[in-house]
Protein backbone atom coordinates (compact mmCIF):
# COMPACT_ATOMS: atom_id res chain seq x y z
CA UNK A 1 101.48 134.49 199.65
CA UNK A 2 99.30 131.74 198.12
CA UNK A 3 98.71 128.82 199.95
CA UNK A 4 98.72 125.16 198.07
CA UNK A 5 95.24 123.60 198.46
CA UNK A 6 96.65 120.04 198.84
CA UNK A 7 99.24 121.08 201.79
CA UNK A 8 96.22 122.92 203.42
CA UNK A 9 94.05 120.28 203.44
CA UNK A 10 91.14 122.17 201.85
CA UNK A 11 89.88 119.05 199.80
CA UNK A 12 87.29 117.36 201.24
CA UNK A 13 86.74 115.63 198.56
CA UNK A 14 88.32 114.20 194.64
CA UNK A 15 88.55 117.25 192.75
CA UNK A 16 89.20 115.42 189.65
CA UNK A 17 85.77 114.85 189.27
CA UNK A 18 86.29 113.36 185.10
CA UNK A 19 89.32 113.78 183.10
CA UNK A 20 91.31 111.73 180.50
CA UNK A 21 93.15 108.43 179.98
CA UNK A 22 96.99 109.92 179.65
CA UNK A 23 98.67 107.36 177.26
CA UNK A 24 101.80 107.17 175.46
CA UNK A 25 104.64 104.56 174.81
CA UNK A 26 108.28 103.66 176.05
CA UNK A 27 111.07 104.79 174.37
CA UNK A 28 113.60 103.66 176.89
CA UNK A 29 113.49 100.47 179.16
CA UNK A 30 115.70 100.64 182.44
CA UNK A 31 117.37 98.18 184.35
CA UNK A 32 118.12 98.96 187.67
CA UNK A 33 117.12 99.08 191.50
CA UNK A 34 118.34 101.26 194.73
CA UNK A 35 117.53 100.01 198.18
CA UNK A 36 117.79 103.58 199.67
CA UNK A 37 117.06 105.96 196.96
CA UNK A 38 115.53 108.80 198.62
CA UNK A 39 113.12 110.27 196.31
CA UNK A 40 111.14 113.35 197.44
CA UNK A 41 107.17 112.90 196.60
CA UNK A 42 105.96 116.39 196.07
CA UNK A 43 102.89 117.48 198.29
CA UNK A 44 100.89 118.09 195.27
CA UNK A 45 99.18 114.93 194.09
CA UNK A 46 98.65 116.33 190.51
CA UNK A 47 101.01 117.20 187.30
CA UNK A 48 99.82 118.04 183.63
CA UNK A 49 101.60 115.58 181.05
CA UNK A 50 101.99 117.70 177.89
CA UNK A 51 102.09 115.47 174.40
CA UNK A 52 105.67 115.13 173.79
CA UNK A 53 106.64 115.38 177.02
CA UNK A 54 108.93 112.37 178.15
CA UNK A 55 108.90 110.95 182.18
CA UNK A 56 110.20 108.18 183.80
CA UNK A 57 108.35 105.30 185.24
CA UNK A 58 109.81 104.05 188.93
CA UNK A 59 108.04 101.33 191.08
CA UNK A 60 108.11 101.16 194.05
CA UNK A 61 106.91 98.13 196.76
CA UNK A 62 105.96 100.57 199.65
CA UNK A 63 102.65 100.63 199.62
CA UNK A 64 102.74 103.63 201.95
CA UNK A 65 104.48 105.94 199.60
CA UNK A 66 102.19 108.49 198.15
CA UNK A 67 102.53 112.59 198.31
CA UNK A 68 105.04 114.37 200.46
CA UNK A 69 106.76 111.19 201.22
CA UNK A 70 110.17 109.79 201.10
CA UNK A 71 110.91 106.47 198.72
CA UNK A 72 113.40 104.52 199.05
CA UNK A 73 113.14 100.94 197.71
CA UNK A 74 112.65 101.41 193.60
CA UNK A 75 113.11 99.88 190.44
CA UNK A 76 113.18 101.64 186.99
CA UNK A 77 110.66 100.57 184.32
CA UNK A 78 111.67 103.28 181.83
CA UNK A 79 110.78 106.23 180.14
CA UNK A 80 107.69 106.94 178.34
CA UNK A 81 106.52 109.75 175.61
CA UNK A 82 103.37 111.03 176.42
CA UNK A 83 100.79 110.91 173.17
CA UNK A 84 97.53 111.74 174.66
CA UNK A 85 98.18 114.41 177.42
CA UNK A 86 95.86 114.50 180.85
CA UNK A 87 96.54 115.81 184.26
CA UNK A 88 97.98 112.48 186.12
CA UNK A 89 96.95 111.81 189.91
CA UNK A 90 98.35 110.06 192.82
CA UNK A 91 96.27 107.11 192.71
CA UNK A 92 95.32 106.82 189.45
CA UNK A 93 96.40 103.09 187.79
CA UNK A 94 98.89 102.85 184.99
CA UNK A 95 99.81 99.90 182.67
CA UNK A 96 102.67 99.19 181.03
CA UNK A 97 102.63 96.96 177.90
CA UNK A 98 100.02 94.67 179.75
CA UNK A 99 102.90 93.36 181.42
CA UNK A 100 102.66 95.36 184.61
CA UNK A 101 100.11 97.59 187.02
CA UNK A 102 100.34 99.77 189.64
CA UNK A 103 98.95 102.97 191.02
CA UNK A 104 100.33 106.46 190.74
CA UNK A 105 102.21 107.20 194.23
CA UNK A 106 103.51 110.81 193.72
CA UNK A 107 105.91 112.64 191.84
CA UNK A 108 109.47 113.39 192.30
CA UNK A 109 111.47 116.69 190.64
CA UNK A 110 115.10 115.39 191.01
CA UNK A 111 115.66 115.94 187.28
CA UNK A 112 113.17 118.49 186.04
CA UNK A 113 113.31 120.73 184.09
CA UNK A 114 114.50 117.81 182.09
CA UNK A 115 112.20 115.41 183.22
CA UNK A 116 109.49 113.95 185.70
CA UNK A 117 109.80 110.84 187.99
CA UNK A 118 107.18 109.29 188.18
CA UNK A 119 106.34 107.06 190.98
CA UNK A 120 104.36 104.20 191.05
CA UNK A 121 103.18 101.86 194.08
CA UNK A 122 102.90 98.01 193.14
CA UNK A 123 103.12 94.44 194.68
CA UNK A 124 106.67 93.71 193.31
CA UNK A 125 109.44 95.73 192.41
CA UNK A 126 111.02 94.95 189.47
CA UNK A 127 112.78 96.41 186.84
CA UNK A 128 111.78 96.99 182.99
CA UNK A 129 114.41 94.72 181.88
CA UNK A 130 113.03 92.18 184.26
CA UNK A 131 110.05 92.21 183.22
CA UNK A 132 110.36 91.73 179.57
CA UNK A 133 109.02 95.66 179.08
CA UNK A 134 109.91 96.61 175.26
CA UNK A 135 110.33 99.71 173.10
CA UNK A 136 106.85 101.26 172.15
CA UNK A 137 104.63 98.87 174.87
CA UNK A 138 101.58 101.29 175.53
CA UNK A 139 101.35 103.33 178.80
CA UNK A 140 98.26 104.05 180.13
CA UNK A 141 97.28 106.14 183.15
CA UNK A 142 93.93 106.03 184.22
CA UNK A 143 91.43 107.65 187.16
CA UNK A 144 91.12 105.88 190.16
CA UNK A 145 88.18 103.61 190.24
């Protein structure tokens, strides 16, 4: 049986060495929180955003969260479509619309095959309707400084 890389700890270092911006805009803004959500992170800190693919943007204020982790306190920003496809990485930064940042905290499989939840840690948690977030504001994911 093959054994995940990630879960085995045999990283020593950022694989991810260069890659891509991943952009794309929202088609759906979400209004909505959960105090005890219970998301899933996977172990894996990486997924491959196809163009056309669509995945939803959660933030959460746990600044612990990140891969093979539970989240509970969230906020949904929305749903994007991806335009310019990359391989996305916890800890990579994403914008939304200029209007809000965060970093990449995992990713969560509750609805796939349909879609992708993607986490994201940041200061506040606060929904897209909350924050003014509009139909077709840019997304843009971006390696980790």
């Amino acid at each position: 049986m093959a054994t995940d890389p990630y879960q085995a700890g045999m990283f020593k270092k950022d694989p991810y060495f260069k890659k891509k911006d991943c952009a794309g805009e929202l088609c759906v803004v979400l209004d909505g929180s959960f105090e005890s959500r219970a998301l899933q992170l996977m172990v894996p800190p990486s997924r491959a955003f196809l163009a056309g693919d669509i995945h939803e943007l959660i933030v959460t204020d746990e600044q612990e969260a990140g891969p093979g982790r539970e989240v509970n306190r969230i906020a949904y920003w929305g749903f994007f479509e991806v335009s310019d496809a990359s391989v996305v990485v916890a800890g990579d930064e994403i914008t939304v619309g200029g209007k809000c940042a965060g970093r990449i905290a995992g990713f969560d499989e509750t609805h796939m095959p349909n879609h992708l939840n993607v986490v994201i840690r940041a200061a506040e948690r606060v929904s897209g309707a909350e924050l003014g977030l509009a139909l077709g504001d840019k997304v843009r994911i971006v390696k980790k400084a």
